[in-house]
PDB file of N, CA and C in Angstrom:
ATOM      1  N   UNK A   1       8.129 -30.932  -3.056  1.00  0.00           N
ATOM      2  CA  UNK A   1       7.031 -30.793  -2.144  1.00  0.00           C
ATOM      3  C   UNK A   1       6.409 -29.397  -2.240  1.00  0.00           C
ATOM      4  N   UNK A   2       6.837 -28.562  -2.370  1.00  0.00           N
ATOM      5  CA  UNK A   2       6.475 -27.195  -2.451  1.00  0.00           C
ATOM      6  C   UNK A   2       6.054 -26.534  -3.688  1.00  0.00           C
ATOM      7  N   UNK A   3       6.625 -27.539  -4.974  1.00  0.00           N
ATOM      8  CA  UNK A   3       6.264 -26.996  -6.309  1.00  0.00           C
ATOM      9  C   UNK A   3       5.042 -26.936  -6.298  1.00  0.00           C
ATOM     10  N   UNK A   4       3.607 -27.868  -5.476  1.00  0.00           N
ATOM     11  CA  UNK A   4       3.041 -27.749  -5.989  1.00  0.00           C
ATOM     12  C   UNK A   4       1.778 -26.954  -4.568  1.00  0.00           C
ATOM     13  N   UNK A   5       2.514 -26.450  -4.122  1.00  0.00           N
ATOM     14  CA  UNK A   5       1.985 -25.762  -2.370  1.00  0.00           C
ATOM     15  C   UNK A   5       1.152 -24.177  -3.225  1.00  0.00           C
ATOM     16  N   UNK A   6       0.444 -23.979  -2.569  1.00  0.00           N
ATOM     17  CA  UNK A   6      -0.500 -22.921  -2.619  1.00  0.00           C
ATOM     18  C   UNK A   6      -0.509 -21.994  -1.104  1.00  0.00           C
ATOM     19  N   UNK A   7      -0.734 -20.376  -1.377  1.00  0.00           N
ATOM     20  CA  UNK A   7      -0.808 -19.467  -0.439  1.00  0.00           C
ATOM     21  C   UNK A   7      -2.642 -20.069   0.077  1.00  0.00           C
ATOM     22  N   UNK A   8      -3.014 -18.709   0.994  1.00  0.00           N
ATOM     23  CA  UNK A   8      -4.234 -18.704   1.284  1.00  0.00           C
ATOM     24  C   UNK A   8      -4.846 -18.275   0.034  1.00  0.00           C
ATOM     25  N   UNK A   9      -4.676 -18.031  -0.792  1.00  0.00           N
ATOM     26  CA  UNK A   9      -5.888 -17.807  -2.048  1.00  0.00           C
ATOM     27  C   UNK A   9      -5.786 -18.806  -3.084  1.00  0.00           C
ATOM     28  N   UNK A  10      -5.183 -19.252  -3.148  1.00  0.00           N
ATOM     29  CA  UNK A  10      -5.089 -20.527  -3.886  1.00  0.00           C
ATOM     30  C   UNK A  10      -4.009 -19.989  -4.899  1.00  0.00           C
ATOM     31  N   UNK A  11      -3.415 -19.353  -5.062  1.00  0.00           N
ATOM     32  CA  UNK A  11      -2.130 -19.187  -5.463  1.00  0.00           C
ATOM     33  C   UNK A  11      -1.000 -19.939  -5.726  1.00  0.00           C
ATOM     34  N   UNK A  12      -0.585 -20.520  -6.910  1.00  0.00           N
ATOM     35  CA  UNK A  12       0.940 -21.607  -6.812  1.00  0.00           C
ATOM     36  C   UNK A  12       1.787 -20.384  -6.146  1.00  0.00           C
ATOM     37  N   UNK A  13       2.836 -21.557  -5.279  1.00  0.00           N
ATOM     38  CA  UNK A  13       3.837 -20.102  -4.694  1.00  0.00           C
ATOM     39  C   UNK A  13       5.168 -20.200  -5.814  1.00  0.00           C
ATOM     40  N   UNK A  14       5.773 -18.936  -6.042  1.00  0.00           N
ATOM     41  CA  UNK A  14       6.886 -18.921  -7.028  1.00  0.00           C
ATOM     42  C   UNK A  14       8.127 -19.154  -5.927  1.00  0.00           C
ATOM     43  N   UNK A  15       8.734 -20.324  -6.618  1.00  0.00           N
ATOM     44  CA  UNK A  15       9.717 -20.537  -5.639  1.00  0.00           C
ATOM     45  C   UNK A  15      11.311 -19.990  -6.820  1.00  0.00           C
ATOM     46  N   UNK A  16      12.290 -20.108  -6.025  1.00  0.00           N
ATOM     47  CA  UNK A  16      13.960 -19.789  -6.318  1.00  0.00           C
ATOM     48  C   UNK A  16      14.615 -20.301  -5.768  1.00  0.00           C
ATOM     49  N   UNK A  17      15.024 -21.410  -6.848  1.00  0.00           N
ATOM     50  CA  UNK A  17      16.262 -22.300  -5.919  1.00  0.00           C
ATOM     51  C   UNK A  17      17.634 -21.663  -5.627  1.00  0.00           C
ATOM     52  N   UNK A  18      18.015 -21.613  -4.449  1.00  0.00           N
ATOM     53  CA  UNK A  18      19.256 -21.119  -4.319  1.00  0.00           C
ATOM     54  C   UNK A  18      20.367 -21.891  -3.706  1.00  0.00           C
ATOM     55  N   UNK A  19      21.493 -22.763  -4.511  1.00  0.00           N
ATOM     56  CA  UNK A  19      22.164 -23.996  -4.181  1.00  0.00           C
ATOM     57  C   UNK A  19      23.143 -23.043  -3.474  1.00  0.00           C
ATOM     58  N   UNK A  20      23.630 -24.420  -2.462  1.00  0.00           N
ATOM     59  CA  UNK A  20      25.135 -23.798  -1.443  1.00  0.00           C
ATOM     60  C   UNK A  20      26.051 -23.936  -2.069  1.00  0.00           C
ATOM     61  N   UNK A  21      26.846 -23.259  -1.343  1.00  0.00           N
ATOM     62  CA  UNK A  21      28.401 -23.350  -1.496  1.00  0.00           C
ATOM     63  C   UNK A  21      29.273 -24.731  -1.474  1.00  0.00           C
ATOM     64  N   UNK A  22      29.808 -25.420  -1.941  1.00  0.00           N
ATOM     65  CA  UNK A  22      30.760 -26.793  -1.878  1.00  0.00           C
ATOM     66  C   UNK A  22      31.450 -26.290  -0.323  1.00  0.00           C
ATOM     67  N   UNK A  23      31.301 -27.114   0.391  1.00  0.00           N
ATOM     68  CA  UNK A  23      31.749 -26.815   1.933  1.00  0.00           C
ATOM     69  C   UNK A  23      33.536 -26.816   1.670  1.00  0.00           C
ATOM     70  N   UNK A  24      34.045 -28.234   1.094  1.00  0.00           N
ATOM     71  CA  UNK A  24      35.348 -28.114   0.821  1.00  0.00           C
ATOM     72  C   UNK A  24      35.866 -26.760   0.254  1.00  0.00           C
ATOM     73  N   UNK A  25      35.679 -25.781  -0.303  1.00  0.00           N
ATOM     74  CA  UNK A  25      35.921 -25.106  -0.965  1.00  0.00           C
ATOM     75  C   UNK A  25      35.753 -23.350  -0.471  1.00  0.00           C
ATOM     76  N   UNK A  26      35.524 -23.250   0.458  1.00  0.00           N
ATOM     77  CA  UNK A  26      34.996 -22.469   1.637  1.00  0.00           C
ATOM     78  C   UNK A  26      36.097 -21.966   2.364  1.00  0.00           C
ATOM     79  N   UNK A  27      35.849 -20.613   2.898  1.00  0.00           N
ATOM     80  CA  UNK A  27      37.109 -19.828   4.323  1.00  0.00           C
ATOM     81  C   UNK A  27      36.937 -21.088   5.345  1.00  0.00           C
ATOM     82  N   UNK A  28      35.305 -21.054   5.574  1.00  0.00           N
ATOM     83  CA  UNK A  28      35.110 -21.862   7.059  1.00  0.00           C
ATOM     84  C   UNK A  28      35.393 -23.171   7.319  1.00  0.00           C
ATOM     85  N   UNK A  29      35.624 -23.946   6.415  1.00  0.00           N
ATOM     86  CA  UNK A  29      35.568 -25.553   6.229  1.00  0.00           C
ATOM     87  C   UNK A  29      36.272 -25.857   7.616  1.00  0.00           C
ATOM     88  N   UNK A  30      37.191 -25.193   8.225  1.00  0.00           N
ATOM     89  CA  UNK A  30      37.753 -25.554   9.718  1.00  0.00           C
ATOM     90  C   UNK A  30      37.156 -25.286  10.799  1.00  0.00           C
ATOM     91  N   UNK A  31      36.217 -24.565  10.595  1.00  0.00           N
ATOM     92  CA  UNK A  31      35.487 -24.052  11.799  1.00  0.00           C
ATOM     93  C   UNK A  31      34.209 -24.773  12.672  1.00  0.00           C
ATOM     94  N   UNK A  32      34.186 -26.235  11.921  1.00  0.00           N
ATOM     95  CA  UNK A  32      33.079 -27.136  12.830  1.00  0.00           C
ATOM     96  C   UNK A  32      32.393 -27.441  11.760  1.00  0.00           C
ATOM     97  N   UNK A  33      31.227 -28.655  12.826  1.00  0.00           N
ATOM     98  CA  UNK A  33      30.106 -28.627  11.930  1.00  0.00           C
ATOM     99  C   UNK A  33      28.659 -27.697  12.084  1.00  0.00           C
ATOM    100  N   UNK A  34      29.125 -26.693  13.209  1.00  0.00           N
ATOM    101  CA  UNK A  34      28.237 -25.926  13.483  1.00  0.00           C
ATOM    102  C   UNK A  34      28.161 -24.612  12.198  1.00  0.00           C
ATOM    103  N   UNK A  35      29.184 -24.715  11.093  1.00  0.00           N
ATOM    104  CA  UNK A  35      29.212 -23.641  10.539  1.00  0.00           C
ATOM    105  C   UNK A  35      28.218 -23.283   9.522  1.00  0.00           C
ATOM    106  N   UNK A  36      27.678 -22.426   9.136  1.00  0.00           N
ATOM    107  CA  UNK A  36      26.016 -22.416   8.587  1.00  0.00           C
ATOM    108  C   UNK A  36      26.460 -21.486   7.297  1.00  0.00           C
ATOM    109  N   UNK A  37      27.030 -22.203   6.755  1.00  0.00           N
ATOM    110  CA  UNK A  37      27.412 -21.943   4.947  1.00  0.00           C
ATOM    111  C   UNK A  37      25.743 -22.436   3.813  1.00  0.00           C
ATOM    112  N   UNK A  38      24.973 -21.201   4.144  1.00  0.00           N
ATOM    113  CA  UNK A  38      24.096 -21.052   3.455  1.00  0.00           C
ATOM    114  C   UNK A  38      23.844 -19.655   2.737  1.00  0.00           C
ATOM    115  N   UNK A  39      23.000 -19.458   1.507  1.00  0.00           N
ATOM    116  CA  UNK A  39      23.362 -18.235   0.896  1.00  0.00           C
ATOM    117  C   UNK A  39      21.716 -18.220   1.131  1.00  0.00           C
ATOM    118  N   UNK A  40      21.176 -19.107   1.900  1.00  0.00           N
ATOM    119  CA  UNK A  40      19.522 -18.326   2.059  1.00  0.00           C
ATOM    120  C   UNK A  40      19.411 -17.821   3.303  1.00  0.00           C
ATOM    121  N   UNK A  41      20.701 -17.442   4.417  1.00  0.00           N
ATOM    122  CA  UNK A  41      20.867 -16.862   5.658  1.00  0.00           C
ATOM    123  C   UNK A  41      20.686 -15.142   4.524  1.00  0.00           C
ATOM    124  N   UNK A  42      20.159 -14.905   4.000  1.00  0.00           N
ATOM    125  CA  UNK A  42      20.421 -13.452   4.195  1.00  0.00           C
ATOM    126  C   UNK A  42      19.337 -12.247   4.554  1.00  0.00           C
ATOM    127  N   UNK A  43      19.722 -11.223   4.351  1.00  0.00           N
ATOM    128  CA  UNK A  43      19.232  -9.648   4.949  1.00  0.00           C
ATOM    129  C   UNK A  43      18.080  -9.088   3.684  1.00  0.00           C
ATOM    130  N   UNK A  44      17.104  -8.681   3.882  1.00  0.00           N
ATOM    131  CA  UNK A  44      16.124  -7.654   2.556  1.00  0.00           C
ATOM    132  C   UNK A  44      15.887  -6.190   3.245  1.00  0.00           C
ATOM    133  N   UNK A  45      16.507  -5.666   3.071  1.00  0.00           N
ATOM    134  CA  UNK A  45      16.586  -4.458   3.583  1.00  0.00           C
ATOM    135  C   UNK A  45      16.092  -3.200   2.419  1.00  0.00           C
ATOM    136  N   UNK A  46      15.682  -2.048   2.653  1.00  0.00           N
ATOM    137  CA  UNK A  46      15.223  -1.180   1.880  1.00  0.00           C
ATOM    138  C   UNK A  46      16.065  -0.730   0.515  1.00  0.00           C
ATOM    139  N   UNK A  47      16.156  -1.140  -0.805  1.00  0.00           N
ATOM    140  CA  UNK A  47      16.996  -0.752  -1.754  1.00  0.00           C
ATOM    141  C   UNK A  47      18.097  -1.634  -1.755  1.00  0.00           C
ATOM    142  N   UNK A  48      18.730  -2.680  -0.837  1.00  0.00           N
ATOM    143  CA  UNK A  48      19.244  -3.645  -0.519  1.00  0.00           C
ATOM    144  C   UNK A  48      19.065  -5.093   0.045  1.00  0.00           C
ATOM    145  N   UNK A  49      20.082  -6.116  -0.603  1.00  0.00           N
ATOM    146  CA  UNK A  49      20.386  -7.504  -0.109  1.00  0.00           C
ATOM    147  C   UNK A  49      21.693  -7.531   0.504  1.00  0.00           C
ATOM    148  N   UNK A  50      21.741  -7.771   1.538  1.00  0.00           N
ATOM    149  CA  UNK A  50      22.456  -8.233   2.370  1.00  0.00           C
ATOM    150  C   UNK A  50      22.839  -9.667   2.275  1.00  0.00           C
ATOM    151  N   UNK A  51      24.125 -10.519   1.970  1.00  0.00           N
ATOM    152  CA  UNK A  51      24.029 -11.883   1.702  1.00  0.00           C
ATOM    153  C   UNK A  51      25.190 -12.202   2.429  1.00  0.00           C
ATOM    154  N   UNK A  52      25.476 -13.517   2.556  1.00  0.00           N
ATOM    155  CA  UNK A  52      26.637 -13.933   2.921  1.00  0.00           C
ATOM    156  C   UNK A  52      27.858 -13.742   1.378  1.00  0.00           C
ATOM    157  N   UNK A  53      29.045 -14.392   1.963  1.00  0.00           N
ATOM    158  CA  UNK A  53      30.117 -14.870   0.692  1.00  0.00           C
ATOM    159  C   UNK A  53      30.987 -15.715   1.627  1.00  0.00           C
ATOM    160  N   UNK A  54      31.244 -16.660   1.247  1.00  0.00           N
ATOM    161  CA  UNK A  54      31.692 -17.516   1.834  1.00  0.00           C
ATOM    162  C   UNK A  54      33.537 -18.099   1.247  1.00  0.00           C
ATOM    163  N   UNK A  55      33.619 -16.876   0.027  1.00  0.00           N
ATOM    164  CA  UNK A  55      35.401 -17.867  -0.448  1.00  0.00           C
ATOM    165  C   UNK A  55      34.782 -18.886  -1.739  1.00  0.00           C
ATOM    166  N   UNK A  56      34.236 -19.059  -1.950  1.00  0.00           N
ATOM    167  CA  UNK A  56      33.992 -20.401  -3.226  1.00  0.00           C
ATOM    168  C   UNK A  56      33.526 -19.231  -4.463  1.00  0.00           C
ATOM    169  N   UNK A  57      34.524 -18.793  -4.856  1.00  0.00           N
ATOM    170  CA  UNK A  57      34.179 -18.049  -5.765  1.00  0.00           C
ATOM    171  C   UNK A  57      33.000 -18.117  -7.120  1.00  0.00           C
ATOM    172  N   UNK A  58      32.799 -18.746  -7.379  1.00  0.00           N
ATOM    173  CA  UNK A  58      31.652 -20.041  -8.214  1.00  0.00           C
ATOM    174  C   UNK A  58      30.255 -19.743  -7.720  1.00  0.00           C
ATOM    175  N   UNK A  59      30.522 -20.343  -6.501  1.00  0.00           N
ATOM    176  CA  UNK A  59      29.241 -20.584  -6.005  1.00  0.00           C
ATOM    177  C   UNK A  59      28.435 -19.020  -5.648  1.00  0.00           C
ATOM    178  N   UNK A  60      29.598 -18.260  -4.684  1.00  0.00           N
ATOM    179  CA  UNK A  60      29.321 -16.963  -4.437  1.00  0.00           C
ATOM    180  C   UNK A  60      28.903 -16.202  -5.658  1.00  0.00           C
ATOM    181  N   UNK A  61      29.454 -16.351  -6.854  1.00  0.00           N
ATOM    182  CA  UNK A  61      28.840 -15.343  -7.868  1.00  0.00           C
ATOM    183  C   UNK A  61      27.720 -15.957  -8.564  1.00  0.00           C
ATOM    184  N   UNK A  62      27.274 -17.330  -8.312  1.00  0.00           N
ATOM    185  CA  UNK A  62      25.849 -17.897  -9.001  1.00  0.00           C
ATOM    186  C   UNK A  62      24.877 -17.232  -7.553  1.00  0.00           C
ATOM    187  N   UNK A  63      24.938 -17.741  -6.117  1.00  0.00           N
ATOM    188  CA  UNK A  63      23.775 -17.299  -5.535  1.00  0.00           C
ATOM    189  C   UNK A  63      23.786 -15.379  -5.921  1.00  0.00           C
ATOM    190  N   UNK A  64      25.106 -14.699  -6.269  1.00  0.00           N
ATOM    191  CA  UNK A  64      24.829 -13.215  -6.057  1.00  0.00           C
ATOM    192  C   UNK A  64      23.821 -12.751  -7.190  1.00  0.00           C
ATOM    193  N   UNK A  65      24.028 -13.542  -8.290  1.00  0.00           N
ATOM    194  CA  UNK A  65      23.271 -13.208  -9.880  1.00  0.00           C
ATOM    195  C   UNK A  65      21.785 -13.779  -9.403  1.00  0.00           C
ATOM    196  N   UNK A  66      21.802 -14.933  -8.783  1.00  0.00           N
ATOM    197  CA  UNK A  66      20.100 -15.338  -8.939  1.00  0.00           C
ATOM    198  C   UNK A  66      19.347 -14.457  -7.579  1.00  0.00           C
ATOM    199  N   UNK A  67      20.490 -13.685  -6.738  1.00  0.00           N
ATOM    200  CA  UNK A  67      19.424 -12.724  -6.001  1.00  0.00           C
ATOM    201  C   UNK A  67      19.137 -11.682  -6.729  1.00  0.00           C
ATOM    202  N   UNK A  68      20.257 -11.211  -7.004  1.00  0.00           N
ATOM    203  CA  UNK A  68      20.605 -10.142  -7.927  1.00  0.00           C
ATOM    204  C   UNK A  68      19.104  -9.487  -8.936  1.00  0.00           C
ATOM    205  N   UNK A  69      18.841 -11.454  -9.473  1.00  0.00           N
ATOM    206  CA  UNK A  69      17.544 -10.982 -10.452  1.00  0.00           C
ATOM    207  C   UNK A  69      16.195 -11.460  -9.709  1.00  0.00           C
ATOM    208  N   UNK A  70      16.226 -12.010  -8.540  1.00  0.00           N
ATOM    209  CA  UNK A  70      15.297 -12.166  -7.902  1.00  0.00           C
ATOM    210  C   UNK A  70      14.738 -10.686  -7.202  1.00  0.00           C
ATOM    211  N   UNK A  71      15.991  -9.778  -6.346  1.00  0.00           N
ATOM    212  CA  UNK A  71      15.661  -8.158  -6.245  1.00  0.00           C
ATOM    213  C   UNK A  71      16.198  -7.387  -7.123  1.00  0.00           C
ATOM    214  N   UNK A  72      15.248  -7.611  -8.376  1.00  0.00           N
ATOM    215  CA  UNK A  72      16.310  -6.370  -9.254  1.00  0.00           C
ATOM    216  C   UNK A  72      15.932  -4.869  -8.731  1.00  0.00           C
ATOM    217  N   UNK A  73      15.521  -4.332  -8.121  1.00  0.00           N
ATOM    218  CA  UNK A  73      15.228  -2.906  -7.403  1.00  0.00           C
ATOM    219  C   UNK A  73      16.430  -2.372  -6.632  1.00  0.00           C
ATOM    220  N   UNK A  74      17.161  -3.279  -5.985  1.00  0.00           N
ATOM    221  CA  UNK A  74      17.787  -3.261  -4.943  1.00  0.00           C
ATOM    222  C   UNK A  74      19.031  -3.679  -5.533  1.00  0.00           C
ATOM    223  N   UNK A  75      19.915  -3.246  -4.647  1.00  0.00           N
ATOM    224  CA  UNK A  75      21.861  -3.410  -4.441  1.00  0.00           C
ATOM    225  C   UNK A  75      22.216  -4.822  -3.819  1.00  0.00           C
ATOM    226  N   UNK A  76      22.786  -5.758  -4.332  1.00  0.00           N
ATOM    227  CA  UNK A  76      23.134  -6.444  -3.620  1.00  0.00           C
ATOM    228  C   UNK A  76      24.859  -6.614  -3.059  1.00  0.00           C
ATOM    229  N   UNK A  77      24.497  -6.878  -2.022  1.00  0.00           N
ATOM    230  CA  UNK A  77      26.011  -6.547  -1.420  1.00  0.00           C
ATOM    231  C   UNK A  77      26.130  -8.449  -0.887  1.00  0.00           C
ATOM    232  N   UNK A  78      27.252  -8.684  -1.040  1.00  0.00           N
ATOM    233  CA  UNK A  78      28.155  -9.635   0.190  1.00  0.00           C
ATOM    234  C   UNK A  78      28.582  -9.329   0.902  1.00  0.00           C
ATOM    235  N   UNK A  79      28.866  -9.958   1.704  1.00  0.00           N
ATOM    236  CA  UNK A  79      29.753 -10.019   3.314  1.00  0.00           C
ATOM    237  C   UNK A  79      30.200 -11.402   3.399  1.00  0.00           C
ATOM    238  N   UNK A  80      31.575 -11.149   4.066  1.00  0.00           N
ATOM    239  CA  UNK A  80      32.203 -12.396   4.383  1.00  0.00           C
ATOM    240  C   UNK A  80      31.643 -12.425   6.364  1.00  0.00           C
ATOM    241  N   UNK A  81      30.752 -13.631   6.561  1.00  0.00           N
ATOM    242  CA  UNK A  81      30.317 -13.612   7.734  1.00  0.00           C
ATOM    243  C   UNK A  81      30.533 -14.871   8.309  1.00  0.00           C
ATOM    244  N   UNK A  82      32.208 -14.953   8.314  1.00  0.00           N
ATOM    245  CA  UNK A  82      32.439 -16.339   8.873  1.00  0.00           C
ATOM    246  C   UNK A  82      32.380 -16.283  10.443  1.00  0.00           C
ATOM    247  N   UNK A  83      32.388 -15.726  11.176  1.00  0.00           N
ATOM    248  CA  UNK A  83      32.654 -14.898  12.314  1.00  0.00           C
ATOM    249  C   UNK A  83      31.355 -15.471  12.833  1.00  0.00           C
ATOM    250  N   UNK A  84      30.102 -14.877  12.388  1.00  0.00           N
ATOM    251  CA  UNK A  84      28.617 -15.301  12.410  1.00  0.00           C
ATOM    252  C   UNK A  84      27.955 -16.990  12.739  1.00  0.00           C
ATOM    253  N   UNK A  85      28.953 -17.276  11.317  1.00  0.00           N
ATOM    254  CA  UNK A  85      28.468 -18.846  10.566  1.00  0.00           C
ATOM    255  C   UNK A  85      28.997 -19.639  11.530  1.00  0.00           C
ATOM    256  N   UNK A  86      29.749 -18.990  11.895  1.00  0.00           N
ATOM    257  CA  UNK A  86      30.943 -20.574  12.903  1.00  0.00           C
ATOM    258  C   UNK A  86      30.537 -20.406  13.976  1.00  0.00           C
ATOM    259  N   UNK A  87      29.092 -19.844  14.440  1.00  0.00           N
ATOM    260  CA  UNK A  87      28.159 -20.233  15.709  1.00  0.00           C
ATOM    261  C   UNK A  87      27.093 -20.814  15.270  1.00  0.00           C
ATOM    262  N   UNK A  88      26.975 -21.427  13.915  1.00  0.00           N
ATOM    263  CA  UNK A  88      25.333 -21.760  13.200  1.00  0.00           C
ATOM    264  C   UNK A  88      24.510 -20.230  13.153  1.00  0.00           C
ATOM    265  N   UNK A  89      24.807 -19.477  13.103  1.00  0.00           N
ATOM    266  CA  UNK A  89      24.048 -18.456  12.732  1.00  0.00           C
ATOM    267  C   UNK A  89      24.252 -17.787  11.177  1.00  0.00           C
ATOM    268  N   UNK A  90      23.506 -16.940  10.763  1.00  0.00           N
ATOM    269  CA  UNK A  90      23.881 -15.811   9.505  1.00  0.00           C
ATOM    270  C   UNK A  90      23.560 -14.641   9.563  1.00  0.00           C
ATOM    271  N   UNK A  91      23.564 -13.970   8.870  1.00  0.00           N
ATOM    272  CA  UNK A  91      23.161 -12.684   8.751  1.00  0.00           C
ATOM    273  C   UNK A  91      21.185 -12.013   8.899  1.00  0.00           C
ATOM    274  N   UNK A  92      20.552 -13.525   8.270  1.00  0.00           N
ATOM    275  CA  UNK A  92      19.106 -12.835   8.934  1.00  0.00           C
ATOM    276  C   UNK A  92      19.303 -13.289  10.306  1.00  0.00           C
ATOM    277  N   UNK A  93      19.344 -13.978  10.992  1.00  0.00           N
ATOM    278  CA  UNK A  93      19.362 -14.512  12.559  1.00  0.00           C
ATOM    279  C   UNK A  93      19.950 -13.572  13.177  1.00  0.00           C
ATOM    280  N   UNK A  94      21.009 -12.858  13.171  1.00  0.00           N
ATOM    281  CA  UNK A  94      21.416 -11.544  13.521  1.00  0.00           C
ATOM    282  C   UNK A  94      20.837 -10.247  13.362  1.00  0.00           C
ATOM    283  N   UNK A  95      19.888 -10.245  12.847  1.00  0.00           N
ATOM    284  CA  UNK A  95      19.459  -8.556  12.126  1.00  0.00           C
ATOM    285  C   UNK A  95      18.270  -8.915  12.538  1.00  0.00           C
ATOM    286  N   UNK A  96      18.174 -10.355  12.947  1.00  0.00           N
ATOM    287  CA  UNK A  96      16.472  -9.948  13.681  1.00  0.00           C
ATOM    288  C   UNK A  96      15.734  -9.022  15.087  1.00  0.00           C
ATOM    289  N   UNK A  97      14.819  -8.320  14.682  1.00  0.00           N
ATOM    290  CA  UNK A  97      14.994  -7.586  15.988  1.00  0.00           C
ATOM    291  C   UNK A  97      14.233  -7.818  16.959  1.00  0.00           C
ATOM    292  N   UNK A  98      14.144  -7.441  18.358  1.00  0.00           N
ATOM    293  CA  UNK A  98      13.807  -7.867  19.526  1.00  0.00           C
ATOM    294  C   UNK A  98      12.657  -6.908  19.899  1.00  0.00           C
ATOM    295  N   UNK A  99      11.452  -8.145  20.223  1.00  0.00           N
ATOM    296  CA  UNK A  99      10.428  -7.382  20.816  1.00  0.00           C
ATOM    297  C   UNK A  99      10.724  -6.550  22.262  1.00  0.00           C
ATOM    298  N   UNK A 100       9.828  -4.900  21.986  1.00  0.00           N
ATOM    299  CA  UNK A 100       9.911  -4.397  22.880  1.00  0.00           C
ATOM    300  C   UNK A 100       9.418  -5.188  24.791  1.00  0.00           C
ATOM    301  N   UNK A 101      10.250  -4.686  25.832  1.00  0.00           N
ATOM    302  CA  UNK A 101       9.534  -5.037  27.316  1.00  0.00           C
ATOM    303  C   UNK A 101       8.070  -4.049  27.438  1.00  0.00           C
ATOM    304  N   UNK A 102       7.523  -4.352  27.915  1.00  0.00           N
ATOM    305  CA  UNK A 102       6.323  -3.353  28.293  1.00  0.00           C
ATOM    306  C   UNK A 102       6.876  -3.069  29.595  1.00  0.00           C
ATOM    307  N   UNK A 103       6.744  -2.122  29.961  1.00  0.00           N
ATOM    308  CA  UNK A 103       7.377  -0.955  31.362  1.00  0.00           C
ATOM    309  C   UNK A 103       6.415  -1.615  32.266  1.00  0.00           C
ATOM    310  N   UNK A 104       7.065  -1.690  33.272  1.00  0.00           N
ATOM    311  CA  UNK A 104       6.533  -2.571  34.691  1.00  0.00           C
ATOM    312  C   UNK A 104       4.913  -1.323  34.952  1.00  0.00           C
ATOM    313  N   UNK A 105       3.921  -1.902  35.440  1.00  0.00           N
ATOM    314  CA  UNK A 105       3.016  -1.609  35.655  1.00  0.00           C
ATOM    315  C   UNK A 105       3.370  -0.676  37.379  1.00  0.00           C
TER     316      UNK A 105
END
């Protein structure tokens, strides 16, 4: 559906597939079905990627190489964020930040 999607200028968009982790094969596999074993939960931070790692050794070092060359500028790091995942959350859903209150009038 998207291969063939266009920005506002008429632009094809460049997409990057990035496959999951085998759930069997995983730290979290006990932790529900709320657990959010995805490697597109992650962080773009200045000179850095922030990603999950989830234990599936395989899988973890194919999504780290295809970010890897997707930000080649930048460091990419893992984190084991089972802690996170086993509320349905990841690492961007966490690092998002919160609009300021405007000060009571």
């Amino acid at each position: 559906m998207l291969q063939g999607a266009t920005d506002a200028q008429g632009r094809r968009l460049h997409l990057t597939e990035l496959p999951g982790p085998d759930r069997e094969r995983i730290r979290g596999r006990d932790m529900g079905s709320a657990f959010l074993s995805s490697y597109t939960n992650y962080y773009t931070a200045n000179g850095a990627v922030i990603m999950p790692q989830f234990g599936h050794a395989e899988a973890d070092a194919e999504a780290y190489g295809i970010l890897q060359a997707a930000y080649p500028g930048r460091t990419v790091v893992q984190l084991d964020i089972d802690s996170i995942a086993s509320g349905g959350g990841g690492i961007h859903c966490a690092t998002q930040s919160q609009p300021a209150v405007p000060p009571a009038l």
